[in-house]
Structure formats: structure tokens, C-alpha cells
N, C-alpha and C. Protein backbone atom coordinates (compact mmCIF):
# COMPACT_ATOMS: atom_id res chain seq x y z
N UNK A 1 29.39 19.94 19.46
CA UNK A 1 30.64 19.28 19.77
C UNK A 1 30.58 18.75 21.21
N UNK A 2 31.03 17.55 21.57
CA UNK A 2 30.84 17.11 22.61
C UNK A 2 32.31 17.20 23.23
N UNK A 3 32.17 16.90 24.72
CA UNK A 3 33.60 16.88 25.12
C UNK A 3 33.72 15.41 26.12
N UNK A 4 34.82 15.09 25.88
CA UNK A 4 35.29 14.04 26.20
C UNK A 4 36.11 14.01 27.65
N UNK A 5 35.41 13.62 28.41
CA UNK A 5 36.12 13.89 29.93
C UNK A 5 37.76 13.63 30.30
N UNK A 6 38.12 12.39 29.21
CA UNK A 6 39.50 12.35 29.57
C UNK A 6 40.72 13.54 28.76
N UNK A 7 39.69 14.25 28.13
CA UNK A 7 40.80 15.10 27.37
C UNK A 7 41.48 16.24 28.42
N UNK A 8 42.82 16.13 27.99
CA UNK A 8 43.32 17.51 28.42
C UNK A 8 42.62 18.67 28.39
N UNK A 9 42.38 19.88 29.28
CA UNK A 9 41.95 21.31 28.54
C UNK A 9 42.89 22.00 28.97
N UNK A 10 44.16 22.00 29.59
CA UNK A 10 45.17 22.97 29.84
C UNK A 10 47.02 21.92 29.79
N UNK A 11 47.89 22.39 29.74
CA UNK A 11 49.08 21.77 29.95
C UNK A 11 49.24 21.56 30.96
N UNK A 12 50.13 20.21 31.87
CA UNK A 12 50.44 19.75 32.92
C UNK A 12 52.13 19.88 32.78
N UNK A 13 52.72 20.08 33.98
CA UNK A 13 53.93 19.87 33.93
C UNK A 13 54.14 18.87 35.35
N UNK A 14 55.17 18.15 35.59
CA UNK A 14 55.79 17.46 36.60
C UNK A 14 56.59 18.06 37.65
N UNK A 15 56.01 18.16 38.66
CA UNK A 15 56.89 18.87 39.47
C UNK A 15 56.65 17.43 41.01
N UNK A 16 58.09 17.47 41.55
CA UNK A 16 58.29 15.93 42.09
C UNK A 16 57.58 14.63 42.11
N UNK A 17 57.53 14.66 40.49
CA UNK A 17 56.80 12.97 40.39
C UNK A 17 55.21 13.45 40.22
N UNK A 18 54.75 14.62 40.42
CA UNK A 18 53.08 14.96 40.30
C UNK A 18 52.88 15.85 39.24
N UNK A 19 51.88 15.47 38.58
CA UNK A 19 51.45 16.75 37.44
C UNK A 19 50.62 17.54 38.13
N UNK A 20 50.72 19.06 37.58
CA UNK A 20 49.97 20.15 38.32
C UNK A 20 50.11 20.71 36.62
N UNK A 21 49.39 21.50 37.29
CA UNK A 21 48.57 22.11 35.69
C UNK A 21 49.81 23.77 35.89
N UNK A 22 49.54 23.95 34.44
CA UNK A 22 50.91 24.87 34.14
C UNK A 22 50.01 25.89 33.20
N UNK A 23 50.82 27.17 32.83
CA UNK A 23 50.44 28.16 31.59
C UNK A 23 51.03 27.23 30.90
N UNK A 24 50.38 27.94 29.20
CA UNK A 24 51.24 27.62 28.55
C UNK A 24 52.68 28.05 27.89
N UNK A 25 52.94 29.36 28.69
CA UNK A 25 54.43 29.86 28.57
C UNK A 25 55.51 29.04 29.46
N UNK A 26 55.13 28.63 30.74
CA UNK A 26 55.63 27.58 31.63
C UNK A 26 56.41 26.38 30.65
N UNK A 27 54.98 25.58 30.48
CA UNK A 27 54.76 24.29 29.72
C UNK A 27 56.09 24.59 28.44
N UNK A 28 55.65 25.72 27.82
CA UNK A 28 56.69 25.62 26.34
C UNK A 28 58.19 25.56 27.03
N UNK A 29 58.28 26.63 28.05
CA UNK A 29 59.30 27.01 28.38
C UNK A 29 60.56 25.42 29.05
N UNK A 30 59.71 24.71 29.76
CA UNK A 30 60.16 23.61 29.98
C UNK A 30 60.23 22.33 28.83
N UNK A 31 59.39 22.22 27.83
CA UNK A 31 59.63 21.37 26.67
C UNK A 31 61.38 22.19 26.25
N UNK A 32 60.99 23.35 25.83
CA UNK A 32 62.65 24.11 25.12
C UNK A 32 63.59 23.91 26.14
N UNK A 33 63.56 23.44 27.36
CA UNK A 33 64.96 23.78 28.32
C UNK A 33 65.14 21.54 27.82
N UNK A 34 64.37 21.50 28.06
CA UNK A 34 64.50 19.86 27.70
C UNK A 34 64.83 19.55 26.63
N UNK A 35 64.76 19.92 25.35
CA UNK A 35 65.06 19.57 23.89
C UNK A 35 67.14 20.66 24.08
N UNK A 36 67.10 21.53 25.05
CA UNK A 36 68.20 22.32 25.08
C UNK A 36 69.44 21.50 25.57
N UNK A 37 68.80 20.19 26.75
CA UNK A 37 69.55 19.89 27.30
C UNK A 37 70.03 18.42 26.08
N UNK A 38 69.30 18.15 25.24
CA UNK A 38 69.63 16.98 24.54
C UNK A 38 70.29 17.62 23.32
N UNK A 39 71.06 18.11 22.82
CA UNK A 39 72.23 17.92 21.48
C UNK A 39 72.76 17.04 20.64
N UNK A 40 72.89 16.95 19.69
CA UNK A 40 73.99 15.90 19.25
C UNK A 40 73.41 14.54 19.24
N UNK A 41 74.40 13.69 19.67
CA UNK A 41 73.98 12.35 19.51
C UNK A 41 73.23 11.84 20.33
N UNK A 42 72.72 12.56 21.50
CA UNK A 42 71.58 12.43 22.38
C UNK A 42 70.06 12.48 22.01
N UNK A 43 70.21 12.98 21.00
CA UNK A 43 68.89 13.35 20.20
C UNK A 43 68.85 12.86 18.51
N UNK A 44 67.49 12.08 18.56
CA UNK A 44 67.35 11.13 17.66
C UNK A 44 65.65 12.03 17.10
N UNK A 45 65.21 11.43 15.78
CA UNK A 45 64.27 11.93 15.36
C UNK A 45 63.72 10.98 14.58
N UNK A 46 62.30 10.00 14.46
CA UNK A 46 61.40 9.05 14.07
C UNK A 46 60.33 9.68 12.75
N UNK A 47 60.75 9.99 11.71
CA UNK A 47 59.84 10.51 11.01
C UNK A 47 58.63 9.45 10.41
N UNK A 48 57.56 10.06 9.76
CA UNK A 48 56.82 8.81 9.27
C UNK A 48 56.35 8.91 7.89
N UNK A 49 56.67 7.60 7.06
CA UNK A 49 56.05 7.91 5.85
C UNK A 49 54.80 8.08 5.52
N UNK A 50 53.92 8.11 6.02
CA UNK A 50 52.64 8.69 5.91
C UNK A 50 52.32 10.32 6.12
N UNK A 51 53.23 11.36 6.38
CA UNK A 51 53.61 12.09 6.56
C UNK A 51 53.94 12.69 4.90
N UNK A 52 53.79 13.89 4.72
CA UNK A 52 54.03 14.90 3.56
C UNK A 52 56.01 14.74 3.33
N UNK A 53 55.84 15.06 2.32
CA UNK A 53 57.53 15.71 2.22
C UNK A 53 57.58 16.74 2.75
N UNK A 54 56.83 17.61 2.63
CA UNK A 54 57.41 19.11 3.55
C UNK A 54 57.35 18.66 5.12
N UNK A 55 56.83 18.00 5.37
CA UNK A 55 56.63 17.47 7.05
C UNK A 55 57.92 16.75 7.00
N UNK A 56 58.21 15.78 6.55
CA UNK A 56 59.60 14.77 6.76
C UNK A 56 60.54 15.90 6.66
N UNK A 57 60.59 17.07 5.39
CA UNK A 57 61.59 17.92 4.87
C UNK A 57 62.05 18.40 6.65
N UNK A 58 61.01 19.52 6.87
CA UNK A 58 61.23 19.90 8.11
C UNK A 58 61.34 19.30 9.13
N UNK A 59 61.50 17.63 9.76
CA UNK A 59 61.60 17.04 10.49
C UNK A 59 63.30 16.84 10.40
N UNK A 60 63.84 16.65 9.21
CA UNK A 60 65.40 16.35 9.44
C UNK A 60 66.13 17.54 9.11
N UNK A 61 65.18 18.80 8.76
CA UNK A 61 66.09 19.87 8.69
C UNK A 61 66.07 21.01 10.33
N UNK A 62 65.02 20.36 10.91
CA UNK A 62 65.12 20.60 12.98
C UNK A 62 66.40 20.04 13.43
N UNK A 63 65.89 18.21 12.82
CA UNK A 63 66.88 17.49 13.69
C UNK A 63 68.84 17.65 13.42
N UNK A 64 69.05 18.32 11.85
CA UNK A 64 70.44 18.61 11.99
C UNK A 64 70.40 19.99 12.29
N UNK A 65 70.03 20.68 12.02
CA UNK A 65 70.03 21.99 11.93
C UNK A 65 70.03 22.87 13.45
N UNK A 66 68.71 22.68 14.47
CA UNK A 66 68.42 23.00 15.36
C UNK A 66 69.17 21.91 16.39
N UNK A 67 69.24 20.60 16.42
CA UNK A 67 69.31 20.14 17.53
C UNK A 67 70.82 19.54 17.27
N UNK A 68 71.30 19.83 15.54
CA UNK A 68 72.85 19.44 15.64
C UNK A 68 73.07 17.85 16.09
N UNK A 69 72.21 17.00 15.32
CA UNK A 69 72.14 15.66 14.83
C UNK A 69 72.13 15.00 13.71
N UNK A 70 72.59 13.88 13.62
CA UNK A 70 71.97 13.63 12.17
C UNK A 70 71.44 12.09 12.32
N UNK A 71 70.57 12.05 13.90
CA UNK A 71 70.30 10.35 13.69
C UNK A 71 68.72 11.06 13.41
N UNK A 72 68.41 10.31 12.21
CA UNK A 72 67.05 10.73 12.19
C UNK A 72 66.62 9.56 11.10
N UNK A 73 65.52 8.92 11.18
CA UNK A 73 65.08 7.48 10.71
C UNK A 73 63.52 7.80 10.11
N UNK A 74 63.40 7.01 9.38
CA UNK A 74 61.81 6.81 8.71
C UNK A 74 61.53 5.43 8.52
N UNK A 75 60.51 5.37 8.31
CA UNK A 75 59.63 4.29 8.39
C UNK A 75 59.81 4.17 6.70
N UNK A 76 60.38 4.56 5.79
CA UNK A 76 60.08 4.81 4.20
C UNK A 76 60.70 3.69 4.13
N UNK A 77 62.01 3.16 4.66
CA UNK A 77 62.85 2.02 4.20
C UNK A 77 62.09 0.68 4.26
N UNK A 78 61.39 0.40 5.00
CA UNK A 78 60.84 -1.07 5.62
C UNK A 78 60.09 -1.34 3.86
């Protein structure tokens, strides 16, 4: 297996405008305070039809359920 120099090997977080490298209890901990601060109609969800039904299933049952939305869109209509 080769490795690819531009890949990530640890999580970065932003701290004033700079990424510095983080745990990954940090990293999660700040994705969840960020998805905490968006509720409701602030929070939207892009599913894709190339994607399983159990994947779409659980994508709009996060987005009303957990994040207490119901804008959530697919690509299935086009």
C-alpha cells in the first residue's frame, strides 16, 4: 500500500483561522457542538441517489429526528 503525501493521517481543527492537528475526541467533540448549534430550519440535509435505501433511510431519519428538521432533498427527483 502506498501512501499518498497529501492525505490526512490525523484530524485538524481551526483554532484562529489556522489548522493544528487535534485528537480525535477533540475533533468529534467540536463537529457535535457544531451540528448542536444548528437545529431546525438551520439545518438542511443533501442525500444521494446513488446511495442505498438504508443510507437515504438513515439520512432523513438524523435529519428529523436528531437535528429536528425536515429540509432534507435528494437528487432522486431530477
Amino acid at each position: 500500500m502506498s501512501r499518498h503525501y497529501a492525505r490526512l493521517t490525523q484530524p485538524l481543527v481551526r483554532d484562529a483561522g489556522t489548522l493544528r492537528p487535534a485528537s480525535w475526541q477533540e475533533a468529534l467533540d467540536r463537529a457535535a457542538s457544531g451540528f448542536a448549534t444548528r437545529r431546525g430550519s438551520e439545518f438542511g440535509m443533501f442525500s444521494c441517489s446513488k446511495a442505498s435505501n438504508e443510507v437515504n433511510f438513515l439520512a432523513q431519519k438524523f435529519t428529523r429526528q436528531v437535528m429536528g428538521s425536515n429540509n432534507i432533498d435528494s437528487c432522486n427527483r431530477t
